[in-house]
Protein backbone atom coordinates (compact mmCIF):
# COMPACT_ATOMS: atom_id res chain seq x y z
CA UNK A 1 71.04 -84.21 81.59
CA UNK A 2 74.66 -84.44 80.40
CA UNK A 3 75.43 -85.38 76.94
CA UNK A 4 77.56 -88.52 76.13
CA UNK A 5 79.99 -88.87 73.20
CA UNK A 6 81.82 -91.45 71.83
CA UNK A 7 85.71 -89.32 71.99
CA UNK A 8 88.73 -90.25 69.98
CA UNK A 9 91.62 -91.06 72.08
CA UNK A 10 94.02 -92.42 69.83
CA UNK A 11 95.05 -94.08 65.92
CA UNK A 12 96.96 -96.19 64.31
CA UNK A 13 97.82 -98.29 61.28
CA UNK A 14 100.11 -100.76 60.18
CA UNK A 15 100.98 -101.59 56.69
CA UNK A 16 103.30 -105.10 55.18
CA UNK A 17 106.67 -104.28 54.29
CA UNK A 18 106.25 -106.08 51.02
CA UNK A 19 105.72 -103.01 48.29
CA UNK A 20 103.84 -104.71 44.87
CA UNK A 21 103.79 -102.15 41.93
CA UNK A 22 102.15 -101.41 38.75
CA UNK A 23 104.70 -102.01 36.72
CA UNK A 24 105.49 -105.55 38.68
CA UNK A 25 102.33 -106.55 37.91
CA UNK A 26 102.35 -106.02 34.31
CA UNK A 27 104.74 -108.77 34.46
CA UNK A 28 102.52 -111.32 35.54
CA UNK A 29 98.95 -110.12 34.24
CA UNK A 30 97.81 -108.12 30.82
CA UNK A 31 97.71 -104.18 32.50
CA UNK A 32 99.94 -101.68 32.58
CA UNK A 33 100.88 -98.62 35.16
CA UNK A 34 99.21 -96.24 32.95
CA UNK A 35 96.30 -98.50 32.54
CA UNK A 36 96.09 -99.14 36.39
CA UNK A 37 96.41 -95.20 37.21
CA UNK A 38 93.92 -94.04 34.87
CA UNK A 39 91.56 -96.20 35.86
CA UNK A 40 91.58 -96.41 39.67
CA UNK A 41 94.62 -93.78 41.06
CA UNK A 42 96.19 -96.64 42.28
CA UNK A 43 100.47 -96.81 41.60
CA UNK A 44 101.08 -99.35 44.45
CA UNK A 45 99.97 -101.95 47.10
CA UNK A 46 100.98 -103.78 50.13
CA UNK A 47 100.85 -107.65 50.19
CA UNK A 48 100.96 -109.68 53.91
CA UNK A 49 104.26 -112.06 53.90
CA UNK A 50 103.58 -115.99 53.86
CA UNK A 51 102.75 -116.59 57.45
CA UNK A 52 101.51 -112.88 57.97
CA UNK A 53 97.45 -112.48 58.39
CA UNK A 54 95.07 -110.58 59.41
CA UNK A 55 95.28 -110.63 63.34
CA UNK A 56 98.83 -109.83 62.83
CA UNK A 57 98.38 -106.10 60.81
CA UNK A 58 95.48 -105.65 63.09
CA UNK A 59 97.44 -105.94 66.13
CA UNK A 60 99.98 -103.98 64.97
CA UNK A 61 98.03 -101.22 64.37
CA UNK A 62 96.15 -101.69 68.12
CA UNK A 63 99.72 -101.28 69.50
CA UNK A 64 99.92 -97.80 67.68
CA UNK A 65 96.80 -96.77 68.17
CA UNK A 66 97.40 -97.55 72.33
CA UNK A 67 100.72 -95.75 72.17
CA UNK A 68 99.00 -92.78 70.19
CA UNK A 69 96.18 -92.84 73.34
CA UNK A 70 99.09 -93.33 76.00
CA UNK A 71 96.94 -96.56 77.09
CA UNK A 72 97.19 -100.17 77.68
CA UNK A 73 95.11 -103.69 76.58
CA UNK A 74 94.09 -103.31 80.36
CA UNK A 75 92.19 -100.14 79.35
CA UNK A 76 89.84 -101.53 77.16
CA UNK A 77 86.46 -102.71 77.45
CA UNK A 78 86.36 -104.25 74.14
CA UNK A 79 87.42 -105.26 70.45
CA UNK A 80 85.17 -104.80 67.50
CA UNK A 81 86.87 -106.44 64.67
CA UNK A 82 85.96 -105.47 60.89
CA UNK A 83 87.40 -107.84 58.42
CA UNK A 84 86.00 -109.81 55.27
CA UNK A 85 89.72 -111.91 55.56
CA UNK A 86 89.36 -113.14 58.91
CA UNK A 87 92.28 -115.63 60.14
CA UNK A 88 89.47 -118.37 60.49
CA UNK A 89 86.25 -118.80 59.90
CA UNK A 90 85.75 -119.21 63.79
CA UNK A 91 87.28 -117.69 66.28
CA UNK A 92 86.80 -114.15 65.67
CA UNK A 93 89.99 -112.42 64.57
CA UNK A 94 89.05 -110.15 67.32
CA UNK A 95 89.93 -112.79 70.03
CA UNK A 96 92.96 -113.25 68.56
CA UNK A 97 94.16 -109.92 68.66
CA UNK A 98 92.83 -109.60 72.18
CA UNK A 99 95.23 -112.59 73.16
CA UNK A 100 98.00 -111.05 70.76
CA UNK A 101 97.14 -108.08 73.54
CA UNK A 102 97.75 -110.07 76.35
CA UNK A 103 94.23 -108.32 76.85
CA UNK A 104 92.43 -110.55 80.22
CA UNK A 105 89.21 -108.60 80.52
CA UNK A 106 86.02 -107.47 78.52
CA UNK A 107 85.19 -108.92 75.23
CA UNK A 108 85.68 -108.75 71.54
CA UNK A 109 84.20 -109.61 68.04
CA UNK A 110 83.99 -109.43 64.77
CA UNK A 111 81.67 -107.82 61.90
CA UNK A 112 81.49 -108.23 58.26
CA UNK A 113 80.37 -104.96 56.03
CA UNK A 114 83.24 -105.64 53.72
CA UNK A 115 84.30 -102.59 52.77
CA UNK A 116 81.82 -100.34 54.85
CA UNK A 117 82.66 -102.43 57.55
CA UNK A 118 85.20 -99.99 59.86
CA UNK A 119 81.96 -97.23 59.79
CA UNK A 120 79.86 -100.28 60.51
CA UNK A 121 82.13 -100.91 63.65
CA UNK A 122 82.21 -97.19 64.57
CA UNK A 123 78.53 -96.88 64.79
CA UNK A 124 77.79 -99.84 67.05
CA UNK A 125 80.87 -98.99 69.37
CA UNK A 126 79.09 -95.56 69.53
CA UNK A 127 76.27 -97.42 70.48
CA UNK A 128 77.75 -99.30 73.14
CA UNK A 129 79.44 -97.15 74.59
CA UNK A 130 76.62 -94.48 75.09
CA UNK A 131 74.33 -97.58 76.44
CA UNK A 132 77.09 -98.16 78.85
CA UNK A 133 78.84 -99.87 80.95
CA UNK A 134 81.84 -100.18 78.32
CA UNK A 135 84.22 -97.26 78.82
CA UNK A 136 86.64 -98.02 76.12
CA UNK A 137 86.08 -99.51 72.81
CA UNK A 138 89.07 -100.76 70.04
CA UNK A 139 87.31 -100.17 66.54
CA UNK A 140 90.22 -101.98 64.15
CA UNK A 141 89.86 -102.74 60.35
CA UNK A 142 92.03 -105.27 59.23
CA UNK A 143 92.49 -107.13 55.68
CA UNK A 144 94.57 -109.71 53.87
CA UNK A 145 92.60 -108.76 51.01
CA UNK A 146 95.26 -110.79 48.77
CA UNK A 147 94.09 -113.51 49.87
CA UNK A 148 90.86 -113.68 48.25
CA UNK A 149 92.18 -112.73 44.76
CA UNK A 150 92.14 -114.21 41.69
CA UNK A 151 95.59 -113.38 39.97
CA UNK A 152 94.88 -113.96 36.75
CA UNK A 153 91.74 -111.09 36.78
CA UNK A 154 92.70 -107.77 36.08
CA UNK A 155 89.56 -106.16 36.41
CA UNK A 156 89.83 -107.02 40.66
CA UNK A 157 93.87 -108.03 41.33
CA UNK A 158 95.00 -104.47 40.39
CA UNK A 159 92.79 -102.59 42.73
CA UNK A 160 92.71 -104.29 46.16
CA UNK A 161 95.38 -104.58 49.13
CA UNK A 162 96.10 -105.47 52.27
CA UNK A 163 96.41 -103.38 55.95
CA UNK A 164 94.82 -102.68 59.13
CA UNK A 165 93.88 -99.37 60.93
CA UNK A 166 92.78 -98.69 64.31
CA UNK A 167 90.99 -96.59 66.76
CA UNK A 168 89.95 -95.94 70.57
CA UNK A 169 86.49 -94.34 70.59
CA UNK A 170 86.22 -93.44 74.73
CA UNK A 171 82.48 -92.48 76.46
CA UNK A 172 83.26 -88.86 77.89
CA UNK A 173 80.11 -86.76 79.82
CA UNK A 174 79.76 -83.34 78.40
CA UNK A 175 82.40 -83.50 75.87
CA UNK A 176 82.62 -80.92 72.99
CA UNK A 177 84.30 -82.69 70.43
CA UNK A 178 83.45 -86.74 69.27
CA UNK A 179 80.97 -88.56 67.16
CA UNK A 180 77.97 -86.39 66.29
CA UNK A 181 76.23 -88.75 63.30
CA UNK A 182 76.25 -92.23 61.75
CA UNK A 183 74.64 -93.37 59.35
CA UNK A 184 74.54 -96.86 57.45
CA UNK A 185 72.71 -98.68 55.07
CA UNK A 186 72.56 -101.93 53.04
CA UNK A 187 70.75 -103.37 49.42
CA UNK A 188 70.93 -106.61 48.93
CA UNK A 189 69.52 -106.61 45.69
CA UNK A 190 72.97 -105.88 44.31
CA UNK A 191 74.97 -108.54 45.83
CA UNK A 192 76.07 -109.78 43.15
CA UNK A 193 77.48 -106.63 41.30
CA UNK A 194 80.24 -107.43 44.19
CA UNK A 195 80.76 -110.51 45.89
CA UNK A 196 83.48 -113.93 46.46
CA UNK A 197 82.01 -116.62 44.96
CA UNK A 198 82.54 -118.96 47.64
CA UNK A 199 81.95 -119.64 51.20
CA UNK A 200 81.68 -122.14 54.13
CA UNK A 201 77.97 -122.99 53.62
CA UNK A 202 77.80 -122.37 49.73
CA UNK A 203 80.84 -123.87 48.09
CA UNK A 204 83.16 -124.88 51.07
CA UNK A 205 85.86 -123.15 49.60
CA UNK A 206 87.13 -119.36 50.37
CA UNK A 207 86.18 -118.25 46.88
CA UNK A 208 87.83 -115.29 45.09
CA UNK A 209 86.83 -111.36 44.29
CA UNK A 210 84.24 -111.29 41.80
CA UNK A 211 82.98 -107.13 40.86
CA UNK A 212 81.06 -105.91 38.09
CA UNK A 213 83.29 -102.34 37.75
CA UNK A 214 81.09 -99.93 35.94
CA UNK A 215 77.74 -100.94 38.18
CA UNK A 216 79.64 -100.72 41.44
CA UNK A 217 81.19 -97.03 40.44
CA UNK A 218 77.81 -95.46 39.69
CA UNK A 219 76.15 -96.65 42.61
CA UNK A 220 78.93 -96.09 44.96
CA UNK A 221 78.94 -92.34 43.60
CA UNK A 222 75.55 -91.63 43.80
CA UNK A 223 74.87 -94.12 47.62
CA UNK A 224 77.97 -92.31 49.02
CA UNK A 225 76.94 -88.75 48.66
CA UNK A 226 73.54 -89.94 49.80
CA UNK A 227 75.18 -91.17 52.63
CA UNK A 228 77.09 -88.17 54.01
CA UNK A 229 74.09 -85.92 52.69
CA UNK A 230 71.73 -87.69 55.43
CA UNK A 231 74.64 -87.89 58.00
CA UNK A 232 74.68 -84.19 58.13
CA UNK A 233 71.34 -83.41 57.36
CA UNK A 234 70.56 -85.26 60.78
CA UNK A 235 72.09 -83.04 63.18
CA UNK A 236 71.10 -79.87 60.62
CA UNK A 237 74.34 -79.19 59.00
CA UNK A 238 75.20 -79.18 55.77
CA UNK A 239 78.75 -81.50 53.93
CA UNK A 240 79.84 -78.19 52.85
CA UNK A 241 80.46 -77.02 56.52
CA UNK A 242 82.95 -80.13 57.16
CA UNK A 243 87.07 -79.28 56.86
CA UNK A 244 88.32 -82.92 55.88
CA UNK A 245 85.85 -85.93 54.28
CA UNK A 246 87.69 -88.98 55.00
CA UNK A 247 86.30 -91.35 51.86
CA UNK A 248 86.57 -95.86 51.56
CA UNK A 249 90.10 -95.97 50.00
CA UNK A 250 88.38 -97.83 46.84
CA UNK A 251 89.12 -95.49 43.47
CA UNK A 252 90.59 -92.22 42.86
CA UNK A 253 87.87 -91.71 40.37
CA UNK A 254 85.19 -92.35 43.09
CA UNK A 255 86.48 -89.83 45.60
CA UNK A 256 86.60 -87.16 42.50
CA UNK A 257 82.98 -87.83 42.15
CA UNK A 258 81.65 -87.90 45.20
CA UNK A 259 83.64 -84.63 46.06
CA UNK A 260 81.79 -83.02 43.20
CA UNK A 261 78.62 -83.52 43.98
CA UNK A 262 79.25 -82.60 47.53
CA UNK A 263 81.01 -78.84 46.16
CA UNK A 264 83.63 -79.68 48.60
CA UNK A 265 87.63 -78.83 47.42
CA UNK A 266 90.09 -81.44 46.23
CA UNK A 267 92.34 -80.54 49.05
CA UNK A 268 89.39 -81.42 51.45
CA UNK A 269 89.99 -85.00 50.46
CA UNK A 270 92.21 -87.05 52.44
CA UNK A 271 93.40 -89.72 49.64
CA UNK A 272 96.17 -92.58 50.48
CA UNK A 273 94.66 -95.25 47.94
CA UNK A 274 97.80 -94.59 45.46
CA UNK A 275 100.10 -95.63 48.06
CA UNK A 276 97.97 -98.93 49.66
CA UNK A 277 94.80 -99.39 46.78
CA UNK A 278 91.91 -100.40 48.53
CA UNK A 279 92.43 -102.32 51.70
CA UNK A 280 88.47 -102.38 52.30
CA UNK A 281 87.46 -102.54 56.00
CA UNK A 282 90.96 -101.15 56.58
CA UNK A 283 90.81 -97.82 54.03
CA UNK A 284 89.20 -95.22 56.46
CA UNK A 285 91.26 -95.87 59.45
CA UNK A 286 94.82 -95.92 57.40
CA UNK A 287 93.67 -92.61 55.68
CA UNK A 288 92.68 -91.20 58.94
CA UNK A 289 95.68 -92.45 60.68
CA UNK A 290 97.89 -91.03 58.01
CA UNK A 291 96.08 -87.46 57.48
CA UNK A 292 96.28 -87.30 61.40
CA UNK A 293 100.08 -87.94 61.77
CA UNK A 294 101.05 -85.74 58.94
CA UNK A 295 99.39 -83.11 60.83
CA UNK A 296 96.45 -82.21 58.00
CA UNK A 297 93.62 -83.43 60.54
CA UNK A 298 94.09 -81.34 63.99
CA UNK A 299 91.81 -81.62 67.25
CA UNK A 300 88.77 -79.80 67.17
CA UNK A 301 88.08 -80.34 62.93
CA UNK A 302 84.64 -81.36 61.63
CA UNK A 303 84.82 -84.56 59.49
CA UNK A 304 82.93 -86.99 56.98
CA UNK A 305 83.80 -90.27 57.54
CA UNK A 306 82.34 -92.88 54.79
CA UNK A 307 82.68 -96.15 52.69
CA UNK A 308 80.65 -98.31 50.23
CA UNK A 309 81.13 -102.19 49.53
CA UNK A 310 79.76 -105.42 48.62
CA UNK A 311 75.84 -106.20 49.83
CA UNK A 312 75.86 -103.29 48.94
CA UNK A 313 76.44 -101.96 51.98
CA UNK A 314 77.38 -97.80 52.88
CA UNK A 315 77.62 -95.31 55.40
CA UNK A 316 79.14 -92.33 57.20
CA UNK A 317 80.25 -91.18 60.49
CA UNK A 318 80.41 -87.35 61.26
CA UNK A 319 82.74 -86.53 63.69
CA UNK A 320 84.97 -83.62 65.68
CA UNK A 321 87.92 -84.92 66.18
């Protein structure tokens, strides 16, 4: 019986033009740059333009991620949207960057992990593709994260940005290289360690960030190396035998720790969240994107993909690339 596998074709990101700094906002809220870097990692972030949202990075990054592949909207099966800032609250942002496409066939939607939301994605386009009779599958992350901040909070406005990345998972017979694991899972006994307070049903508002820092940290240490523990330990490998782990964008701090417990090398550790913070569903795919096209990730490496967010929700996706 031949083997399927869910192949990577092709990435891409996109990132705002519009750079925010540290030191900018010290001028509007009581931090500083050293305070922001010692905390988080983070010395900058990206912030949409007025009329900019989500379906617009998103597409952007589809567009690079199709030109990466050498393939067209008319090659695609379907969109799977990950986003906690969609455009509306109905239709799916994916439909709108399937029209922004010019994309006539197949379907798309959207899913909401929050920031474990791209690995979310991954695993049920995995799915879908190995159930058939979808060929191609557009996994994008995508976040106007600024959107749902409250400006005035320093403990949440410092850390969190907006982007989108992008990838084309394609169902190949036989093939040597693709995804091997995922694995997710969710707690909702913490949900409100990290949450928005506010929502259609709830409040009828959009709500802002709302995180309690020090709980979130020591669970997202401990849940992530869980995470990428059981990925591996699946398919009888060990974390130590990947080359690259490819961590949620959320803390510099986080990706120290996790990286410790796992006795894997700094350099191992593809980390962009000084450049972009944490763009949640959008992290993994813009780090992966980046590590790819400055030539660090090659075909035929072994890597951890994983992320942690609100619910809590977490998981990882090993994969050859």
């Amino acid at each position: 019986m031949s083997q399927i596998r869910s192949v990577i074709s092709g990435v891409g990101s996109y990132l705002p033009e519009r750079i925010v700094t540290n030191d900018e906002l010290s001028k509007t809220v009581d931090t500083s740059d050293e305070w922001i870097r010692n905390r988080s990692g983070i010395h900058e972030r990206r912030i949409a333009a007025d009329g900019q949202y989500t379906s617009d990075l998103g597409t952007q990054a589809a567009k690079n991620a199709l030109e990466d592949a050498g393939l067209s909207a008319d090659d695609l099966d379907l969109i799977i949207v990950a986003t906690t800032t969609p455009d509306f609250t109905f239709p799916s942002t994916a439909t709108i960057i399937q029209e922004n496409l010019g994309m006539r066939q197949g379907a798309a939607f959207d899913i909401q992990a929050v920031c474990s939301g791209f690995i979310y994605a991954v695993h049920i386009a995995d799915a879908m593709l190995k159930a058939g009779p979808y060929k191609r599958v557009l996994v994008i992350g995508a976040e106007t994260f600024s959107r749902i901040l409250d400006w005035t909070d320093r403990t949440t406005c410092v850390l969190f940005g907006d982007g989108a990345g992008a990838m084309i998972l394609s169902r190949e017979e036989n093939a040597e290289n693709g995804i091997i694991n995922n694995f997710i899972r969710s707690d909702g006994r913490y949900c409100n360690l990290l949450q928005v307070d506010g929502g259609p049903s709830r409040t009828q508002t959009v709500g802002h960030v709302r995180m309690e820092g020090k709980q979130v940290f020591k669970h997202a240490v401990k849940d992530i190396a869980l995470a990428m523990k059981s990925c591996a330990a699946e398919v009888d490998l060990e974390p130590s035998a990947i080359d690259w782990f490819v961590p949620h964008q959320a803390n510099q701090r986080i990706l120290d720790g996790v990286a410790r417990q796992l006795g894997l090398k700094p350099e191992q550790v593809i980390s962009t969240v000084a450049k972009h913070a944490n763009t949640s569903a959008a992290s993994v795919p813009l780090a992966f994107d980046a590590a790819v096209k400055d030539g660090r990730i090659k075909r035929n490496d072994l890597i951890m993909l994983e992320a942690f967010g609100g619910g809590f929700t977490w998981g990882a996706t090993l994969l050859r690339y």
